[in-house]
N, C-alpha and C. Protein backbone atom coordinates (compact mmCIF):
# COMPACT_ATOMS: atom_id res chain seq x y z
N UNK A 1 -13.25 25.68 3.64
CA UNK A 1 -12.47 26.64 2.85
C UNK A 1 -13.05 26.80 1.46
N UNK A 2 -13.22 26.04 1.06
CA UNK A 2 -13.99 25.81 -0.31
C UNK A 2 -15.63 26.36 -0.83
N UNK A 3 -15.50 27.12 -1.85
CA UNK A 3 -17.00 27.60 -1.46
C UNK A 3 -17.87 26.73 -2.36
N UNK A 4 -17.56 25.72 -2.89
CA UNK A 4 -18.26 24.91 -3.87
C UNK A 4 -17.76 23.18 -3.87
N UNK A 5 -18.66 22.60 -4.22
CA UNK A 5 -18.19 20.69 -4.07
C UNK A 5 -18.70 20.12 -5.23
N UNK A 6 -18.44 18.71 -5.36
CA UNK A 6 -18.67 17.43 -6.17
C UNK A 6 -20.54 18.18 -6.97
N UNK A 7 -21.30 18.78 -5.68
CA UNK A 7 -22.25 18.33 -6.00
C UNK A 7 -22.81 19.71 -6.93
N UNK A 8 -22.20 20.78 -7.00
CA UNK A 8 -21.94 21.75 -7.72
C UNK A 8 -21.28 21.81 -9.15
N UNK A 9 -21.28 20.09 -9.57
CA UNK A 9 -20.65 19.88 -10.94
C UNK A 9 -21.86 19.03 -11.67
N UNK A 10 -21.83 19.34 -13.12
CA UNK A 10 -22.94 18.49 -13.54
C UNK A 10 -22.35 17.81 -14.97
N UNK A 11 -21.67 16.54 -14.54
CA UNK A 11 -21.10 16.07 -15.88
C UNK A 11 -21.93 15.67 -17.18
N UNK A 12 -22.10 16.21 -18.32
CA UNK A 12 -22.96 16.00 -18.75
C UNK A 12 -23.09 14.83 -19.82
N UNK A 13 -21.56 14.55 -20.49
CA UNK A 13 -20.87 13.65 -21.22
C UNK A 13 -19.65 13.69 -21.06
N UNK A 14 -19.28 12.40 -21.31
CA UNK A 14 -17.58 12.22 -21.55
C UNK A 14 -17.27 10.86 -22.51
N UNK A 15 -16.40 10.78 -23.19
CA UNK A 15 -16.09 10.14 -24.18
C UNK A 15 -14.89 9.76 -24.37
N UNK A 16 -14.53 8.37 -24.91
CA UNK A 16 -13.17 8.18 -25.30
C UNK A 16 -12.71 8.47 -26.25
N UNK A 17 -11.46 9.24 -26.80
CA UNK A 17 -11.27 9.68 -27.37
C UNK A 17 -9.95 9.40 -27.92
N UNK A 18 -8.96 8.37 -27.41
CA UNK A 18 -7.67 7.72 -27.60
C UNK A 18 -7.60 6.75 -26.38
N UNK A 19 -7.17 5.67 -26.94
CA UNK A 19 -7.13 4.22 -26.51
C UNK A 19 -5.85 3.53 -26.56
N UNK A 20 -4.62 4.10 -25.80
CA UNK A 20 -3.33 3.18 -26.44
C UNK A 20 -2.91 2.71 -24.77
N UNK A 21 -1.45 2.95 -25.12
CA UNK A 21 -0.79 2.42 -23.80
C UNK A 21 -1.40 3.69 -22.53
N UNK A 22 -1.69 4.44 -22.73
CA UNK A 22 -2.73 5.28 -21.85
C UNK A 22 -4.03 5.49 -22.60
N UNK A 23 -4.84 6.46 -21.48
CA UNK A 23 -6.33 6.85 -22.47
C UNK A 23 -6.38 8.64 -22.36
N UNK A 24 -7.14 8.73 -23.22
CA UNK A 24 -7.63 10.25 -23.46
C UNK A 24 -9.34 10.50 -23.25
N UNK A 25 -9.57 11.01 -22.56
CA UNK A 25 -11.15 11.10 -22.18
C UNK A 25 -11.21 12.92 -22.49
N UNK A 26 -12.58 12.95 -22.94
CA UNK A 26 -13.02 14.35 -23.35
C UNK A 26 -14.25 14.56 -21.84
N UNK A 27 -14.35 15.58 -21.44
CA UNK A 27 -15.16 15.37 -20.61
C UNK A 27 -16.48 16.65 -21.31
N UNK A 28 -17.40 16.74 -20.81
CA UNK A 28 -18.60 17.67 -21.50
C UNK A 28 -18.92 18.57 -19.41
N UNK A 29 -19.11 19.49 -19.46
CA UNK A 29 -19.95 19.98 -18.10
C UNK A 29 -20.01 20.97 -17.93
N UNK A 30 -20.83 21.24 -16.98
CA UNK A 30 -20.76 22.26 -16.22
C UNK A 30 -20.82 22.63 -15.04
N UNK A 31 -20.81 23.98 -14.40
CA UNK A 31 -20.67 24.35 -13.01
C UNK A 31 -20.98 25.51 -12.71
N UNK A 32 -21.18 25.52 -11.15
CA UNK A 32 -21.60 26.96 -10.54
C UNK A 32 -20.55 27.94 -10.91
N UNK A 33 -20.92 29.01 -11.09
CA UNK A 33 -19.94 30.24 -11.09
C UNK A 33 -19.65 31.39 -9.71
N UNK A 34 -18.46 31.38 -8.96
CA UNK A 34 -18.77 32.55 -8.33
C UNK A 34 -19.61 33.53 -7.88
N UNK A 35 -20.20 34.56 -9.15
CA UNK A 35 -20.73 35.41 -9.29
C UNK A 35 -22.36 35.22 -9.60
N UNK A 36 -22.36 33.70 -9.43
CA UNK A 36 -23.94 33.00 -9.63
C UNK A 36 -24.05 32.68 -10.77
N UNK A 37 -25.24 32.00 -10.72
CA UNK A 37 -25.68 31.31 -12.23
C UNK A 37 -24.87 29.73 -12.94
N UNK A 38 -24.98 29.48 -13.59
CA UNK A 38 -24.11 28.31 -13.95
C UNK A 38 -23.35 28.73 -15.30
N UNK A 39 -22.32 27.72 -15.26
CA UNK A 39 -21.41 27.80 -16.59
C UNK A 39 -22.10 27.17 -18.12
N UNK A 40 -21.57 27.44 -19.05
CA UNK A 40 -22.04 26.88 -20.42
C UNK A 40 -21.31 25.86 -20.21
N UNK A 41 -21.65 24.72 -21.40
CA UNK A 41 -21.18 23.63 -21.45
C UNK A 41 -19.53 23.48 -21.67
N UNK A 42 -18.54 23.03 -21.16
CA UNK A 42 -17.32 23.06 -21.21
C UNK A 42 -16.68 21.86 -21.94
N UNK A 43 -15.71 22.48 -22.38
CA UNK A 43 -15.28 20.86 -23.44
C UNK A 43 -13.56 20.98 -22.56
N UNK A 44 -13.28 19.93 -21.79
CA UNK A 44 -12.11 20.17 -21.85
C UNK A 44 -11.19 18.02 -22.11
N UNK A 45 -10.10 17.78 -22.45
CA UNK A 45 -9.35 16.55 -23.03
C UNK A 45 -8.78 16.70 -21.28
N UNK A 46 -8.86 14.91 -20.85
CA UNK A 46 -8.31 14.59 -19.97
C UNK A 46 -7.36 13.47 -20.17
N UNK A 47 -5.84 13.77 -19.60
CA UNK A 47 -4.58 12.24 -20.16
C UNK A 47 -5.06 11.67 -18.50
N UNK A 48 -5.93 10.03 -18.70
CA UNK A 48 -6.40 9.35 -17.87
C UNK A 48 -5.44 8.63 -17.50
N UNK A 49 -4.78 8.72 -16.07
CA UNK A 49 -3.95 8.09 -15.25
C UNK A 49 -4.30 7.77 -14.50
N UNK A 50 -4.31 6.26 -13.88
CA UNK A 50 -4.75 6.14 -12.32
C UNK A 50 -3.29 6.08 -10.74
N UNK A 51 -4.01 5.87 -9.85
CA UNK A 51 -3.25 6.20 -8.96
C UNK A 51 -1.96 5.46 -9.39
N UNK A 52 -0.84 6.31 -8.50
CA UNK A 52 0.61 5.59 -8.23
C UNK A 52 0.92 5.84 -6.96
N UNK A 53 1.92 5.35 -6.52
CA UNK A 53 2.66 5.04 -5.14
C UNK A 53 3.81 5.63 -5.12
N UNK A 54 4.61 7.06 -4.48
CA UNK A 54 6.11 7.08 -4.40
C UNK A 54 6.55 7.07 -3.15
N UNK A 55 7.81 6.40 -2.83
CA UNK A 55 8.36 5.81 -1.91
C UNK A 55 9.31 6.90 -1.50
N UNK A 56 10.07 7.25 -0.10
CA UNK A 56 10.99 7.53 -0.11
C UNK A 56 11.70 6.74 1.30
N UNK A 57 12.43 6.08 0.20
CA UNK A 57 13.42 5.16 1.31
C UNK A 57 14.66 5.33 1.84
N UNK A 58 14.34 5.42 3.54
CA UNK A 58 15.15 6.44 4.67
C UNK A 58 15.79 5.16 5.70
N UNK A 59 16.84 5.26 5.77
CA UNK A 59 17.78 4.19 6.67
C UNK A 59 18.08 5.51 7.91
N UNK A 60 17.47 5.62 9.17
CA UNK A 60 17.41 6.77 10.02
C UNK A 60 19.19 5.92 10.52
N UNK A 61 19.73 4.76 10.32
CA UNK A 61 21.10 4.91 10.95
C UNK A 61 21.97 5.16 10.48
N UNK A 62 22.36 5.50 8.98
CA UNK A 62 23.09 6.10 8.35
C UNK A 62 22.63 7.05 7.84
N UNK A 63 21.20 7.95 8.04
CA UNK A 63 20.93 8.98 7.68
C UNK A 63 20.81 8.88 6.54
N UNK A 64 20.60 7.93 5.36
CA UNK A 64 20.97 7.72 4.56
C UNK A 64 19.33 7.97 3.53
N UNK A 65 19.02 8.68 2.54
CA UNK A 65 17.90 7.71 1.30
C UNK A 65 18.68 6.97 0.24
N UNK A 66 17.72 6.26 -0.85
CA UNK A 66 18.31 5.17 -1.42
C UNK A 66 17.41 6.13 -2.87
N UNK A 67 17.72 6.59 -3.71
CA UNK A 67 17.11 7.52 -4.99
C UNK A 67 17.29 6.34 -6.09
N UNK A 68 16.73 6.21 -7.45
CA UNK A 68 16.50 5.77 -8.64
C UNK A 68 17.04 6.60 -9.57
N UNK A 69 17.57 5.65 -10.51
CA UNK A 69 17.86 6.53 -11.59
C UNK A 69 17.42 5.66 -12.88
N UNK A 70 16.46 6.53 -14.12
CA UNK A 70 15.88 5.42 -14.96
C UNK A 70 15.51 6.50 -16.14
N UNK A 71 15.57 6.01 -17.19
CA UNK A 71 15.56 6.97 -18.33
C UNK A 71 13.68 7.13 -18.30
N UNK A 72 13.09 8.29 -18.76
CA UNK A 72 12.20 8.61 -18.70
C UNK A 72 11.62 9.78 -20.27
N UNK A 73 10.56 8.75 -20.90
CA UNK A 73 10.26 9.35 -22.03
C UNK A 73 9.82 10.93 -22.25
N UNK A 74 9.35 11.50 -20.76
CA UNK A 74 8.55 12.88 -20.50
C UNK A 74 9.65 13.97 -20.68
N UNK A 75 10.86 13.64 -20.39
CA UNK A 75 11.90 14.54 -20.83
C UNK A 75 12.42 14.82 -22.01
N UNK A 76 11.46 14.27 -23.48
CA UNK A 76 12.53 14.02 -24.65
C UNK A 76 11.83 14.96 -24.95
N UNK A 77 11.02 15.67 -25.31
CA UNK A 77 10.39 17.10 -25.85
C UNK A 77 11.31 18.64 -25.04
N UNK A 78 11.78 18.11 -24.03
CA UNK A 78 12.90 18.92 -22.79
C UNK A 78 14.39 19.00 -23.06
N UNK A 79 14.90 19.85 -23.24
CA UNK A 79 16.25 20.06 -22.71
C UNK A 79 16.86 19.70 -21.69
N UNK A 80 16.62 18.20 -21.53
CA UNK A 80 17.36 18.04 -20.03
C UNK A 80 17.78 16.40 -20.65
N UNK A 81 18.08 16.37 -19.23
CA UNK A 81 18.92 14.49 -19.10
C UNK A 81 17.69 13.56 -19.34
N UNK A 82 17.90 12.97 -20.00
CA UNK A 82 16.70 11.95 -20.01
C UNK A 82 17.05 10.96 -18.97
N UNK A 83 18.00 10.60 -18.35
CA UNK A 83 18.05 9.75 -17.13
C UNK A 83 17.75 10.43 -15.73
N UNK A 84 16.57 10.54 -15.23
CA UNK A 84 16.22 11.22 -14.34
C UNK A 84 16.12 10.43 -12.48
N UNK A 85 17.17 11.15 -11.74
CA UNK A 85 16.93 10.50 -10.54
C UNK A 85 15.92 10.83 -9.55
N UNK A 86 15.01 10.19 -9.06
CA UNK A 86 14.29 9.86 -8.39
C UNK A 86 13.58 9.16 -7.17
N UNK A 87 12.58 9.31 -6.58
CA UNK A 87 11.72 8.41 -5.88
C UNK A 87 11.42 7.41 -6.33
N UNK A 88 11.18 5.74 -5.63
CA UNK A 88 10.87 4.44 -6.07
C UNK A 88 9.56 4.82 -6.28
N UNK A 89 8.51 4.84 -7.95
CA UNK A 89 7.15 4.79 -7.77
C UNK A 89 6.55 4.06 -8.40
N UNK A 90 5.50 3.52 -9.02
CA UNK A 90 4.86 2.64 -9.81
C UNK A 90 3.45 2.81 -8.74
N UNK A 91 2.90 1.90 -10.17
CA UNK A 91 1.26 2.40 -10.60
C UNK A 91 0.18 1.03 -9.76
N UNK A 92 -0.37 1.61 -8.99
CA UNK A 92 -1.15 0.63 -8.09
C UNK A 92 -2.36 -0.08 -9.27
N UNK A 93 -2.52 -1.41 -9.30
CA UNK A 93 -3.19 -2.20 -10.46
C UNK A 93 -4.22 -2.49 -9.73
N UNK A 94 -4.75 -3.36 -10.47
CA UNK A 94 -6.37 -3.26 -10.10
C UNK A 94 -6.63 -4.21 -8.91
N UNK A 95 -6.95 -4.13 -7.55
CA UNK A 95 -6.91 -4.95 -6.40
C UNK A 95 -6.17 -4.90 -5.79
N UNK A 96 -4.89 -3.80 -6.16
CA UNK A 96 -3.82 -3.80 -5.27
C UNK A 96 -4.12 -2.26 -4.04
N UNK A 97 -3.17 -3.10 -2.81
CA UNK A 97 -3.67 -1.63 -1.88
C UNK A 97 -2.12 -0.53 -1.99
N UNK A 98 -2.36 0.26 -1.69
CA UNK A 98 -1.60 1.10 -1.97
C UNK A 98 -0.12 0.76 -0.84
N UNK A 99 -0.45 0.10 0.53
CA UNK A 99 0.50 -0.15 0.97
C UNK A 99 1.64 -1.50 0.31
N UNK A 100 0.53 -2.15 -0.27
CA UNK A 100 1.45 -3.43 -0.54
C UNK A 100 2.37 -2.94 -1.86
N UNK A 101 1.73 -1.81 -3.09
CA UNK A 101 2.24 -1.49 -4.16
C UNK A 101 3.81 -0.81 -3.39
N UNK A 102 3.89 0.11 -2.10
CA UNK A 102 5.21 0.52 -1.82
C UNK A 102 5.80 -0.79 -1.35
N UNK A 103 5.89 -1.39 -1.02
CA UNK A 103 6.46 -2.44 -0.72
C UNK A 103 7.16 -2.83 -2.12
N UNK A 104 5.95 -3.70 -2.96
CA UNK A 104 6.63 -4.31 -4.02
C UNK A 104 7.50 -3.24 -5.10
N UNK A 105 7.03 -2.28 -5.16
CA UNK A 105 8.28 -1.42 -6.32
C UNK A 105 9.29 -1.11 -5.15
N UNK A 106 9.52 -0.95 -3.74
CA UNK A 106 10.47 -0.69 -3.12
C UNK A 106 11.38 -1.72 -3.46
N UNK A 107 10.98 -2.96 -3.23
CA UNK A 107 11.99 -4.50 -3.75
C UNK A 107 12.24 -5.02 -5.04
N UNK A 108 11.28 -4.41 -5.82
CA UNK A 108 11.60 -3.91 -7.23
C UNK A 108 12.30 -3.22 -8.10
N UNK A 109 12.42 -1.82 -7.39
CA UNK A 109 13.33 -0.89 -7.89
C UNK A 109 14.67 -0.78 -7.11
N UNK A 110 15.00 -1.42 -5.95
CA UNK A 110 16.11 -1.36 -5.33
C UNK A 110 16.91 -2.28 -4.43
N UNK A 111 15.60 -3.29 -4.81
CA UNK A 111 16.03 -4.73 -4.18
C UNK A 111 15.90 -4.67 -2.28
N UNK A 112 15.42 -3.62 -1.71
CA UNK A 112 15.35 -3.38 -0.22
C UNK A 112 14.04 -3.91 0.10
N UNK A 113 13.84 -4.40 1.56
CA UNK A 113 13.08 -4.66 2.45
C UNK A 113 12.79 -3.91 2.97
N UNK A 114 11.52 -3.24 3.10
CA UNK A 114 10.53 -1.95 3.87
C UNK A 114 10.38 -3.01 5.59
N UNK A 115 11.53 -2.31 6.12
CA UNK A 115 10.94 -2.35 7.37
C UNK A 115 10.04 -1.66 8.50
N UNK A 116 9.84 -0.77 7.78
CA UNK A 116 8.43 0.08 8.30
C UNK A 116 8.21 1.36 7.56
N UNK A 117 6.80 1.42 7.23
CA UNK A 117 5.87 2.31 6.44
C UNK A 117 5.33 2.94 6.84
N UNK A 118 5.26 4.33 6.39
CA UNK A 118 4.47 5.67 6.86
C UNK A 118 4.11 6.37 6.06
N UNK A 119 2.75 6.80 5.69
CA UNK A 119 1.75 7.11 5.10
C UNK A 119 1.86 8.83 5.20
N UNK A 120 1.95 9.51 4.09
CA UNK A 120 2.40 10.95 4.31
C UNK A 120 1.59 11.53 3.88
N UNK A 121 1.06 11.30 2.61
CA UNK A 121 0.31 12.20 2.01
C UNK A 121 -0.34 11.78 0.52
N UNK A 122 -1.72 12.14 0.38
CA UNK A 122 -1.99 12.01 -1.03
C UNK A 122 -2.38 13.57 -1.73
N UNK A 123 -1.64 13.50 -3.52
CA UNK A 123 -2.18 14.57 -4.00
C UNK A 123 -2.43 14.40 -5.35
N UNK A 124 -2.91 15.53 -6.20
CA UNK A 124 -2.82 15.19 -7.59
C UNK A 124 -1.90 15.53 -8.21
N UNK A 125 -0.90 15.13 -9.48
CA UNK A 125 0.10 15.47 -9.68
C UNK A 125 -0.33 17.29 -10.80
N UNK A 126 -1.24 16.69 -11.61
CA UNK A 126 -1.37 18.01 -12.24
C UNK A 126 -3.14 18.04 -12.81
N UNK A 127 -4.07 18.72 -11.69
CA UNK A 127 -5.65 18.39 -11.53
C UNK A 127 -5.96 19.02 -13.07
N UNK A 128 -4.98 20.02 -14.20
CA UNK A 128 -5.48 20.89 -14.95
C UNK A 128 -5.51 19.73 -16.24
N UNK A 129 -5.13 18.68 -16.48
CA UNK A 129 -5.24 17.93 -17.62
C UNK A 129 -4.82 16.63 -17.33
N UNK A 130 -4.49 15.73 -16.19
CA UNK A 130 -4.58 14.78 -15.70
C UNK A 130 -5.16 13.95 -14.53
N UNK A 131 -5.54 13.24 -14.85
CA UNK A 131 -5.80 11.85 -13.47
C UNK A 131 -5.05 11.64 -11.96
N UNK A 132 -3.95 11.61 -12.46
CA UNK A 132 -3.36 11.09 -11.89
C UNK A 132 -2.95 11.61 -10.56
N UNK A 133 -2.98 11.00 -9.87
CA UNK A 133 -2.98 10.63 -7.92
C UNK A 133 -2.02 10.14 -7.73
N UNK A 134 -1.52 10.57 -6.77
CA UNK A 134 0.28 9.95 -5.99
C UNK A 134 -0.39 10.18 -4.48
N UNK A 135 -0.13 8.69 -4.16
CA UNK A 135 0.27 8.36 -2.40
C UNK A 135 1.69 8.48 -1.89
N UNK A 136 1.95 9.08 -1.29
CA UNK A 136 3.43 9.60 -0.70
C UNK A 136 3.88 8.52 0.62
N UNK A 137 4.93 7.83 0.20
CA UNK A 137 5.17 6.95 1.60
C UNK A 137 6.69 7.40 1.97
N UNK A 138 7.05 7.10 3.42
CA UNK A 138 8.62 6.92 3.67
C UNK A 138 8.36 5.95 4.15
N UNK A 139 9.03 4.72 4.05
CA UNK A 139 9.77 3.70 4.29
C UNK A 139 11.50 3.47 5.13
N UNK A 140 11.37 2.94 6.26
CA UNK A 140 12.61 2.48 6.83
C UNK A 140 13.05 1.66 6.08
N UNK A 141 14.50 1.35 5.62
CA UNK A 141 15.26 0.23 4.87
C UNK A 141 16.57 0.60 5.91
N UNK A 142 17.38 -0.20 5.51
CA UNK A 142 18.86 -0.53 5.09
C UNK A 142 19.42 -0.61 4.18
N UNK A 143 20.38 0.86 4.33
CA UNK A 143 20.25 1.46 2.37
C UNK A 143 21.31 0.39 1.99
N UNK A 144 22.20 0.23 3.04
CA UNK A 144 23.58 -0.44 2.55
C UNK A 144 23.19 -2.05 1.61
N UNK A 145 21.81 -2.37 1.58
CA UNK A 145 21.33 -3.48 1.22
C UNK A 145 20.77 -3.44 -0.18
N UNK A 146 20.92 -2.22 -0.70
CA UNK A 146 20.53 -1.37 -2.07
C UNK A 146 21.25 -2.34 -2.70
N UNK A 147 20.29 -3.15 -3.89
CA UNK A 147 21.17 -3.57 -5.57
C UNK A 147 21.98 -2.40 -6.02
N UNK A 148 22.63 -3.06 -6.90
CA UNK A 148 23.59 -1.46 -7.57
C UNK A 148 22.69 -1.15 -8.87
N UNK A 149 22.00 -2.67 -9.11
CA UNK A 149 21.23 -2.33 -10.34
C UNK A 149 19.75 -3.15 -10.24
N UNK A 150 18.85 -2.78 -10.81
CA UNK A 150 17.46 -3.37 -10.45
C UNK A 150 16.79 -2.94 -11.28
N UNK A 151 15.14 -3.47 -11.31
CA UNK A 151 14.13 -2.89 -12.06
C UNK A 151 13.81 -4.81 -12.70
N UNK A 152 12.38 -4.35 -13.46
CA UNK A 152 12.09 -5.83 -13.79
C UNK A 152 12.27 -5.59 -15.25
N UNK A 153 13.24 -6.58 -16.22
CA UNK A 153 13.51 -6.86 -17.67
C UNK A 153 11.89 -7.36 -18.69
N UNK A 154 11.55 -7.91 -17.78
CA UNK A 154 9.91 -7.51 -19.05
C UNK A 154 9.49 -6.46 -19.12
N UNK A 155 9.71 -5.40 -17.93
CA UNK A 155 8.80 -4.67 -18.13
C UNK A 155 10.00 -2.81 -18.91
N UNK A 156 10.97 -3.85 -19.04
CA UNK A 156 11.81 -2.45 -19.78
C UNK A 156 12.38 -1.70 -18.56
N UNK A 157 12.50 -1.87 -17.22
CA UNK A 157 13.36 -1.21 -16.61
C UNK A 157 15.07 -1.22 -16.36
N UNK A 158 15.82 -0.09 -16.43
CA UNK A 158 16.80 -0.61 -15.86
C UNK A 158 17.16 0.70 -15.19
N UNK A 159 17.51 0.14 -14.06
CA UNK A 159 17.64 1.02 -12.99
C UNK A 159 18.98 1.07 -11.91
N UNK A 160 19.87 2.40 -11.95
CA UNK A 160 20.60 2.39 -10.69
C UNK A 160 20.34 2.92 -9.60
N UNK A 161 20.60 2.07 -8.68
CA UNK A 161 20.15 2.88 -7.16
C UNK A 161 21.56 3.76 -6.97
N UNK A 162 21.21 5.29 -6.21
CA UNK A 162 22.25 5.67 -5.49
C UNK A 162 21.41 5.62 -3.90
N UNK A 163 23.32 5.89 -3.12
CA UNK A 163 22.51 6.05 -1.49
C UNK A 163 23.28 7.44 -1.45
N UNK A 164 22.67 8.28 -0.94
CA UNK A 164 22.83 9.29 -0.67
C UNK A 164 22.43 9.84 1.15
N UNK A 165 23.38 10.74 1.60
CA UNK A 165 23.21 11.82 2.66
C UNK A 165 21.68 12.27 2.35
N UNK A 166 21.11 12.45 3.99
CA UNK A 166 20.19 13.80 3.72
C UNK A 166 20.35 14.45 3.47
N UNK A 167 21.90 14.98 4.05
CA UNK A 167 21.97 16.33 4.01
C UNK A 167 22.87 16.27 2.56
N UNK A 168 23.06 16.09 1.98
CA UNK A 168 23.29 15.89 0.60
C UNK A 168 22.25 16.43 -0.98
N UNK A 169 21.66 15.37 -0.66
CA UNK A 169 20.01 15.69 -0.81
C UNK A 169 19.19 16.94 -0.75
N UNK A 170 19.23 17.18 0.89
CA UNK A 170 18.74 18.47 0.93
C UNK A 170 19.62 19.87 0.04
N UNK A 171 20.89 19.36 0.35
CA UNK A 171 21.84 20.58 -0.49
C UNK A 171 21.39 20.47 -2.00
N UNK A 172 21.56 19.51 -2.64
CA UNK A 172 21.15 19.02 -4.21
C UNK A 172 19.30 20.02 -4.32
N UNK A 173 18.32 19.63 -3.88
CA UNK A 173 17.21 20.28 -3.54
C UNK A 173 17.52 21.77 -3.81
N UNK A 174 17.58 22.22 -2.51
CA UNK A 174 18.15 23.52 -2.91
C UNK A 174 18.57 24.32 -3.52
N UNK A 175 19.66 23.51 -4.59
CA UNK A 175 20.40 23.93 -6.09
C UNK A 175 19.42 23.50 -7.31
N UNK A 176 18.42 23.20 -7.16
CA UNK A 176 17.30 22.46 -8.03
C UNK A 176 17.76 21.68 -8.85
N UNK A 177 18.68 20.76 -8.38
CA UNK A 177 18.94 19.86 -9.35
C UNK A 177 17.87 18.29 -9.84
N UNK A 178 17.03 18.31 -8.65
CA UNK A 178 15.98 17.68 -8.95
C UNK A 178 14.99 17.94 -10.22
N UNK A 179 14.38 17.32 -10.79
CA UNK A 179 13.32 17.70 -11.88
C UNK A 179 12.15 16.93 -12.05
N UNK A 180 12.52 16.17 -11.26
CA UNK A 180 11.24 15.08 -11.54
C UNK A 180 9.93 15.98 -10.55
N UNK A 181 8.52 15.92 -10.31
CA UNK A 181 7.99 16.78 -9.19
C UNK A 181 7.46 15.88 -8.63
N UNK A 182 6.72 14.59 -8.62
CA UNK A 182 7.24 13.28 -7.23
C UNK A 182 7.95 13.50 -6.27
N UNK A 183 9.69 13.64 -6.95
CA UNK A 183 10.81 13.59 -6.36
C UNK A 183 10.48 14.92 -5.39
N UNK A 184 10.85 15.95 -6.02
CA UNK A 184 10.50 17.23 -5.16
C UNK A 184 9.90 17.31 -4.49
N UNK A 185 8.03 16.83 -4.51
CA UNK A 185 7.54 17.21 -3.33
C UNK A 185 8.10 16.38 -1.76
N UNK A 186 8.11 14.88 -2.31
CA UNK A 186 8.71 14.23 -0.91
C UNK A 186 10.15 14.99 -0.54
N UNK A 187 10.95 14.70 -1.61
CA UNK A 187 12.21 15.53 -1.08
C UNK A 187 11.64 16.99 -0.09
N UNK A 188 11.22 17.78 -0.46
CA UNK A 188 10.64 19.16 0.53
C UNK A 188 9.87 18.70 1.85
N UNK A 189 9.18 17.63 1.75
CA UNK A 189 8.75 16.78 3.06
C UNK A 189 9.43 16.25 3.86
N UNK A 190 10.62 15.80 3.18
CA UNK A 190 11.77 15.42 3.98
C UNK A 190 12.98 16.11 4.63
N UNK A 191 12.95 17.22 4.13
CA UNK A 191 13.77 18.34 4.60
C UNK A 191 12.70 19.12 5.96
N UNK A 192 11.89 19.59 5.74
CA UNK A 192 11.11 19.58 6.72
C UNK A 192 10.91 18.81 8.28
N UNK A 193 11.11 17.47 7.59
CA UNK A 193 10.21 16.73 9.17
C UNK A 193 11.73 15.75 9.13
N UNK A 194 13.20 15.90 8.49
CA UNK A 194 14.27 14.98 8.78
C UNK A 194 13.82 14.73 10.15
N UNK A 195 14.59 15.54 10.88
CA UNK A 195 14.86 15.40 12.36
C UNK A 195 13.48 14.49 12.98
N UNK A 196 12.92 14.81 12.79
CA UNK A 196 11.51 14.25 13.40
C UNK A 196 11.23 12.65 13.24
N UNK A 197 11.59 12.56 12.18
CA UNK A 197 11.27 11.03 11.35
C UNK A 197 12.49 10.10 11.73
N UNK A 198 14.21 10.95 11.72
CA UNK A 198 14.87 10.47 12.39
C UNK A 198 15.00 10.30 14.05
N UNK A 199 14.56 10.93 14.34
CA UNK A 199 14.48 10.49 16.01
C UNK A 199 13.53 9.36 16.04
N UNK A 200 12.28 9.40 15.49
CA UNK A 200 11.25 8.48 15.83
C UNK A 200 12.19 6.87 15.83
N UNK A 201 12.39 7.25 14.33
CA UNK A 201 12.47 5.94 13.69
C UNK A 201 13.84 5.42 14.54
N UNK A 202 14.90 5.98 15.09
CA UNK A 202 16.41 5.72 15.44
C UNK A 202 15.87 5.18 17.04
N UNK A 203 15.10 5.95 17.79
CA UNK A 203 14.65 5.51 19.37
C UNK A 203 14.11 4.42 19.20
N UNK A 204 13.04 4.01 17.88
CA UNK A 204 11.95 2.59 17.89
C UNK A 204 12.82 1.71 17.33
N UNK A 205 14.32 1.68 16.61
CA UNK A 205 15.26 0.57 16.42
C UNK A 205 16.23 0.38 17.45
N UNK A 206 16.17 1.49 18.28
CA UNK A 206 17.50 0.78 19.54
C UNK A 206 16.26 0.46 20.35
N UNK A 207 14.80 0.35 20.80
CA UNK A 207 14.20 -0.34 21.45
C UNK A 207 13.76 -1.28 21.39
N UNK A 208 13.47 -1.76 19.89
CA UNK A 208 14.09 -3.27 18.93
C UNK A 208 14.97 -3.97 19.91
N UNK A 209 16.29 -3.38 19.36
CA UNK A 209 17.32 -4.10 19.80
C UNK A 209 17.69 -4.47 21.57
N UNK A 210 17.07 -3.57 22.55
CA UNK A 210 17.21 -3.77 23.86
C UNK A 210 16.09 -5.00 23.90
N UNK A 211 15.62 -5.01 23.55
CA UNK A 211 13.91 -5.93 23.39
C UNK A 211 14.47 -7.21 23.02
């Protein structure tokens, strides 16, 4: 589909350019053009994020997900709630695999046991001035096993779990009461393939249990 690749880019410099609790990289390059020929040198500022993990944790016997709610600094320049509910996500560290990171912020942010993991999708959250990469998981739990409150105290979290309906959810969706875009894209994945993910997952726990 693509009429150009990796090897159609010619980075020429990049530089640090801010060094705090995140980084800022300047990048220098260039590239093929459409219409032929190559581009002049381009200056564009990159906010350097590395990958994260978001969870969406689905109990197929009460139909149930298990959402986050946690104040979030990206909303204070915004007119909105700064307590924003959400997907369980956090930032995969250095040696960690992306399956074990859903696991640990799943028991992190909501105190639940991932009894089975499924791998949905990876994307970039915003390719025009950030890094940053999200792996998309659903996770089987037992929502009814949700803390009421969670998150880890060194690291400044505090967090309420709600359990919510799909079809709840999906209605909320719909009315855009969501804002986070994590949240959204799985939420739209999940409205999509409910039925699907619930049959799987509801037939492979009553064959558990005959077993």
């Amino acid at each position: 589909m693509n009429q150009f690749s990796r090897k159609d880019l010619t980075v020429v410099k990049k530089e640090v350019i801010w060094q705090g609790y995140f980084r800022m990289i300047k990048y220098y390059f260039t590239h093929a053009l459409f219409s032929g020929g190559r581009s002049q040198i381009i200056e564009r500022e990159l906010f350097e994020r590395d990958t994260a993990v978001a969870v969406i944790p689905y109990d197929p016997v009460s139909d149930e997900i298990v959402l986050v709610e946690q104040i979030r600094v990206g909303t204070f320049e915004h007119n909105v709630n700064p307590w924003m509910v959400e997907l369980v996500a956090g930032m995969i560290e250095e040696g960690e695999q992306a399956d074990d990171v859903a696991k640990r912020e799943l028991a992190e942010e909501t105190g639940l046991e991932c009894q089975k993991l499924e791998k949905i999708m990876s994307y970039l959250v915003s390719p025009g001035g950030t890094s940053e990469k999200i792996e998309l998981y659903i996770a089987q739990v037992d929502a009814a096993s949700a803390s009421k409150i969670a998150g880890l105290e060194e690291e400044g979290e505090d967090i309420r779990t709600l359990r919510l309906s799909v079809t709840d959810v999906i209605e909320q969706l719909n009315q855009s009461r969501f804002q986070n875009g994590v949240t959204i894209v799985g939420l739209q994945w999940l409205a999509l393939n409910h039925q699907r993910i619930k049959q799987k997952w509801s037939s492979s726990s009553l064959q558990e249990i005959d077993e």
